[in-house]
Each structure stands twice: as structure tokens, then as C-alpha cells.
N, C-alpha and C. Protein backbone atom coordinates (compact mmCIF):
# COMPACT_ATOMS: atom_id res chain seq x y z
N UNK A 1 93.34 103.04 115.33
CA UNK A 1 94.12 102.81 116.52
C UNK A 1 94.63 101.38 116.60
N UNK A 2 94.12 100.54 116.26
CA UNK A 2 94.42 98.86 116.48
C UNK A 2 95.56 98.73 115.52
N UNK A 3 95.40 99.29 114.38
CA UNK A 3 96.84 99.44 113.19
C UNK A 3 98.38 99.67 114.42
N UNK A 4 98.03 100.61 115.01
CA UNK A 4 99.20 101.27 115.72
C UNK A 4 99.26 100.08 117.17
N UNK A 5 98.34 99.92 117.94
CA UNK A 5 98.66 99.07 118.63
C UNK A 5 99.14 97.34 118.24
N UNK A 6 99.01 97.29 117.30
CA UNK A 6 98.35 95.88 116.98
C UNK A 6 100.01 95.77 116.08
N UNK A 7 100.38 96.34 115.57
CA UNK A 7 101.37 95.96 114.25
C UNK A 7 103.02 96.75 114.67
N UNK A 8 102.97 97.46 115.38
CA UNK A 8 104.33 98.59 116.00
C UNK A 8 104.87 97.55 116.93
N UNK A 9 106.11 97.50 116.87
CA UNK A 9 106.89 97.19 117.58
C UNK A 9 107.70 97.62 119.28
N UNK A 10 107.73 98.90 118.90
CA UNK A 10 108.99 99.73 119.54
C UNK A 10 108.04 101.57 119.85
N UNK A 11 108.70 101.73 121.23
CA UNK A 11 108.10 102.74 121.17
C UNK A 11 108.17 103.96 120.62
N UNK A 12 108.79 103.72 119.64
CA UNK A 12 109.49 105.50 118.87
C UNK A 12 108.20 104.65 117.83
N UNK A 13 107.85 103.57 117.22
CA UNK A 13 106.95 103.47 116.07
C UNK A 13 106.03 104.31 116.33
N UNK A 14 105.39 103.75 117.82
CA UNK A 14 103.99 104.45 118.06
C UNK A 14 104.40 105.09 117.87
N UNK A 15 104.98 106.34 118.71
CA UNK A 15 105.21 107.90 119.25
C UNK A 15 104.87 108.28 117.46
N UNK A 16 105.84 107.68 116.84
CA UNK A 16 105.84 108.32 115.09
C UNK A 16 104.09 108.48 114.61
N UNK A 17 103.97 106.95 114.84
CA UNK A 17 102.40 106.67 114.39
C UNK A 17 101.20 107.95 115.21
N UNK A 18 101.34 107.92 116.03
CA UNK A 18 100.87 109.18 116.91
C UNK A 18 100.89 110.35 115.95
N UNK A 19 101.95 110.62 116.15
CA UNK A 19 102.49 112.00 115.69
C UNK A 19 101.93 112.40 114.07
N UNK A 20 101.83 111.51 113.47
CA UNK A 20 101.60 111.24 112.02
C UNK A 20 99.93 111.90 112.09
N UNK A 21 99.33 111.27 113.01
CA UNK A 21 97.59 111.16 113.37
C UNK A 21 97.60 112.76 114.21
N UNK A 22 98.30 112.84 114.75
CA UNK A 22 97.98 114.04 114.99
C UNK A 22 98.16 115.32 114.50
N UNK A 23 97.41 116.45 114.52
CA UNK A 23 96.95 117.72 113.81
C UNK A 23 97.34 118.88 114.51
N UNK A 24 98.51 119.42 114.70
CA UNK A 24 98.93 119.81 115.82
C UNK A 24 100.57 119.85 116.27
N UNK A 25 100.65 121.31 116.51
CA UNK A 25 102.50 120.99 117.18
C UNK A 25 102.42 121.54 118.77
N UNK A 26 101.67 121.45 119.57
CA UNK A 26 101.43 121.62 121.56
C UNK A 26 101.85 120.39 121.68
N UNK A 27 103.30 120.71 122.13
CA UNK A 27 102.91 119.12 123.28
C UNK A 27 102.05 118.80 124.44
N UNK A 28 101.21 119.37 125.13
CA UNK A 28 100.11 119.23 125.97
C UNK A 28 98.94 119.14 125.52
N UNK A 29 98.24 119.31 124.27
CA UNK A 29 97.78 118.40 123.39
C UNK A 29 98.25 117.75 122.95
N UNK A 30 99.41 117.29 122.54
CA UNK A 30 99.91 115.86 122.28
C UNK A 30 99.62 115.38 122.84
N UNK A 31 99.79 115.45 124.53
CA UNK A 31 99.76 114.45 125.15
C UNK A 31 98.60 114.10 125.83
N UNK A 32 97.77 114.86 126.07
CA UNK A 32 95.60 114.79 125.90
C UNK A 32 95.05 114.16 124.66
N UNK A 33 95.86 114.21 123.57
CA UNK A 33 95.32 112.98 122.76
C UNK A 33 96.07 111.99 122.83
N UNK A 34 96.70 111.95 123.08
CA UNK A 34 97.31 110.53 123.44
C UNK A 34 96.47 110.06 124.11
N UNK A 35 96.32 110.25 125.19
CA UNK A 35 95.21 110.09 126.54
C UNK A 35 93.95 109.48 126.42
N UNK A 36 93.40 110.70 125.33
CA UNK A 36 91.87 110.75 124.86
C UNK A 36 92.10 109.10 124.05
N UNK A 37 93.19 109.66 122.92
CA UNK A 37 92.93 108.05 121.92
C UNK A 37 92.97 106.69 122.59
N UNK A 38 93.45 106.72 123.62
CA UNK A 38 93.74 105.21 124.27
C UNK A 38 92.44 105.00 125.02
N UNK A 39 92.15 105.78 125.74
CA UNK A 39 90.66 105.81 126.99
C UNK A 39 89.79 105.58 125.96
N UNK A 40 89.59 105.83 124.89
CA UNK A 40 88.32 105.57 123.52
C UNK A 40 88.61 104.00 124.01
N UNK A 41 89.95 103.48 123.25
CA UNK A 41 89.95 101.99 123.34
C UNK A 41 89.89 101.46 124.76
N UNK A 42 90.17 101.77 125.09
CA UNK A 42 90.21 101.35 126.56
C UNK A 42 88.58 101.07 127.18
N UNK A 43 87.57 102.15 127.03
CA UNK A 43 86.06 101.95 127.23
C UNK A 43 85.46 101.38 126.57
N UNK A 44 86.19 100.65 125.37
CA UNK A 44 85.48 100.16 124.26
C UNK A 44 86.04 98.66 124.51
N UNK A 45 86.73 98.34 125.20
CA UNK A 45 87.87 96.81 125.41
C UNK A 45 87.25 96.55 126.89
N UNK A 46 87.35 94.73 126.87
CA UNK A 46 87.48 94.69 128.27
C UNK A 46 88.08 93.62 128.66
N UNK A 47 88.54 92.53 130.14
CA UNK A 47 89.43 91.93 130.22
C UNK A 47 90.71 92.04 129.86
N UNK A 48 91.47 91.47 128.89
CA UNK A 48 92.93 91.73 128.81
C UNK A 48 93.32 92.81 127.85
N UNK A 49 92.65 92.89 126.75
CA UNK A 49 92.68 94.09 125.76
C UNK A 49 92.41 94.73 126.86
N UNK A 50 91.56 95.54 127.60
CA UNK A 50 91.38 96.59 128.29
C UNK A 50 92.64 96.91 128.79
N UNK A 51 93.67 95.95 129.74
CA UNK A 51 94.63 95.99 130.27
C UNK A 51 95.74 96.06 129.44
N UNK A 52 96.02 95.62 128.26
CA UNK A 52 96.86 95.54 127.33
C UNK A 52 96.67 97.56 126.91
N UNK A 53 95.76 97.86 126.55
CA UNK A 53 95.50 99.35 126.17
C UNK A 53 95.67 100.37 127.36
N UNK A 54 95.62 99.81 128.76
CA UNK A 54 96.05 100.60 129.50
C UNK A 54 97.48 100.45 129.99
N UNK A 55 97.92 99.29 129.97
CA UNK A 55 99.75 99.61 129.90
C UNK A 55 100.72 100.48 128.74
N UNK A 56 99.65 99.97 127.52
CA UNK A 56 100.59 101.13 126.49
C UNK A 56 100.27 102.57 126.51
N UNK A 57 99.20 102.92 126.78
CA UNK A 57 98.41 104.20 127.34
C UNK A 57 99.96 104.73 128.27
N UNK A 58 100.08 104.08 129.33
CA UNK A 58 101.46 104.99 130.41
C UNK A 58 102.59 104.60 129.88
N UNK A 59 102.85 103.02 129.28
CA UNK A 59 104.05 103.18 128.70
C UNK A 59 104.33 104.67 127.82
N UNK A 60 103.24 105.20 126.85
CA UNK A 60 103.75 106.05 126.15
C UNK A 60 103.99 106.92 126.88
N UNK A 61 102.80 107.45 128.05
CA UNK A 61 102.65 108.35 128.56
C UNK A 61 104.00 109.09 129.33
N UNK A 62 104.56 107.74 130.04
CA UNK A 62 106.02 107.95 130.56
C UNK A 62 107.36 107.91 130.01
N UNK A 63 107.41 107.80 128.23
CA UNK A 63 108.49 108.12 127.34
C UNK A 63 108.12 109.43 127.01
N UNK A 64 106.75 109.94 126.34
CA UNK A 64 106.94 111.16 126.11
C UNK A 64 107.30 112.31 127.26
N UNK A 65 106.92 111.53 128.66
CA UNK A 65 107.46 112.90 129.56
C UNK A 65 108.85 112.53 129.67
N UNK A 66 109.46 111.51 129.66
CA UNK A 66 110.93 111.42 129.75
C UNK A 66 111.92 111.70 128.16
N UNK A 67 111.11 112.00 127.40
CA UNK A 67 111.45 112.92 125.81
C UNK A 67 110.73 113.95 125.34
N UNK A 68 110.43 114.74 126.19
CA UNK A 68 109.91 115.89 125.72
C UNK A 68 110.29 116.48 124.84
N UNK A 69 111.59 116.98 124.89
CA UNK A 69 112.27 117.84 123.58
C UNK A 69 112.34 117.04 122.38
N UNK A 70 112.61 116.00 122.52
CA UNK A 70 112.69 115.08 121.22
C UNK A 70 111.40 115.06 120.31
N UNK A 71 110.05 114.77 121.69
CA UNK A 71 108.85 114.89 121.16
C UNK A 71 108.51 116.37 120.24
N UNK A 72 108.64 117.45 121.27
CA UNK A 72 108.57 118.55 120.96
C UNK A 72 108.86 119.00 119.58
N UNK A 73 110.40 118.56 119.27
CA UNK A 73 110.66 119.19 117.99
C UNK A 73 109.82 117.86 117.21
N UNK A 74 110.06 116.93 117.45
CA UNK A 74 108.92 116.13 115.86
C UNK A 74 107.87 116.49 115.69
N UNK A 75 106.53 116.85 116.85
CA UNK A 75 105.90 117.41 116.44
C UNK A 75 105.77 118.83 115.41
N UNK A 76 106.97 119.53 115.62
CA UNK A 76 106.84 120.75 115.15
C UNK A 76 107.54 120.45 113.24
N UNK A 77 108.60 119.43 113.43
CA UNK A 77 108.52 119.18 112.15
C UNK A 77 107.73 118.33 111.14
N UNK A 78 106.54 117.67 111.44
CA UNK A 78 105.63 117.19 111.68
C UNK A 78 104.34 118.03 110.46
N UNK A 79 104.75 119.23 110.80
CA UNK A 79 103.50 120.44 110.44
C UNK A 79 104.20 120.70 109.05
């Protein structure tokens, strides 16, 4: 996870980097691991990392609901 937070630029990297890690074409599990993977770091961080992992946590959270279909089909080509 720190690879993807730590070195990505832009939010289509993550979303990619995500997508790559994940095992799976549901977008509603997509988006529960998304969730799940960040809250790991997130309970495991504290002070500004904690806060740093919870802004990118909704940043993603609120591109993939505002790209669903986009998401949708990468996941599925993805598999």
C-alpha cells in the first residue's frame, strides 16, 4: 500500500494501482476494498499519516462514485 500511496501522482494512477491489486470485477467490492485497504493503514498510522491516509481514502472514494462506468468497465477488463 505505501508503494501506491507514497510514489502515484494523479488519481487515475491509484485507481489503476488499485485495480491491478484487486481480484475481482464488482464494483461494490471494489469499492469495500478500497475502504478495507486504506482503514488497515489508517489503524496502523497516526498524527498526519493517519490524516494523509484518510483524505486519499475519500478522495478516491469520491472519483470512483463520480466514475463509475469508467471504473466499472476497467475492472472488467482487468480480469
Amino acid at each position: 500500500m505505501e508503494k501506491v500511496v507514497g510514489v502515484l501522482k494523479n488519481m487515475s494512477d491509484y485507481i489503476s494501482e488499485l485495480i491491478k491489486d484487486y481480484d475481482g470485477t464488482n464494483y461494490e467490492h471494489f469499492t469495500r476494498y478500497i475502504y478495507m485497504t486504506f482503514q488497515r493503514e489508517i489503524d496502523a498510522s497516526t498524527g498526519t499519516q493517519k490524516n494523509k491516509y484518510i483524505q486519499i481514502r475519500n478522495d478516491i472514494l469520491k472519483y470512483i462514485v463520480a466514475n463509475r462506468g469508467k471504473i466499472t468497465l476497467e475492472l472488467r477488463r482487468n480480469k
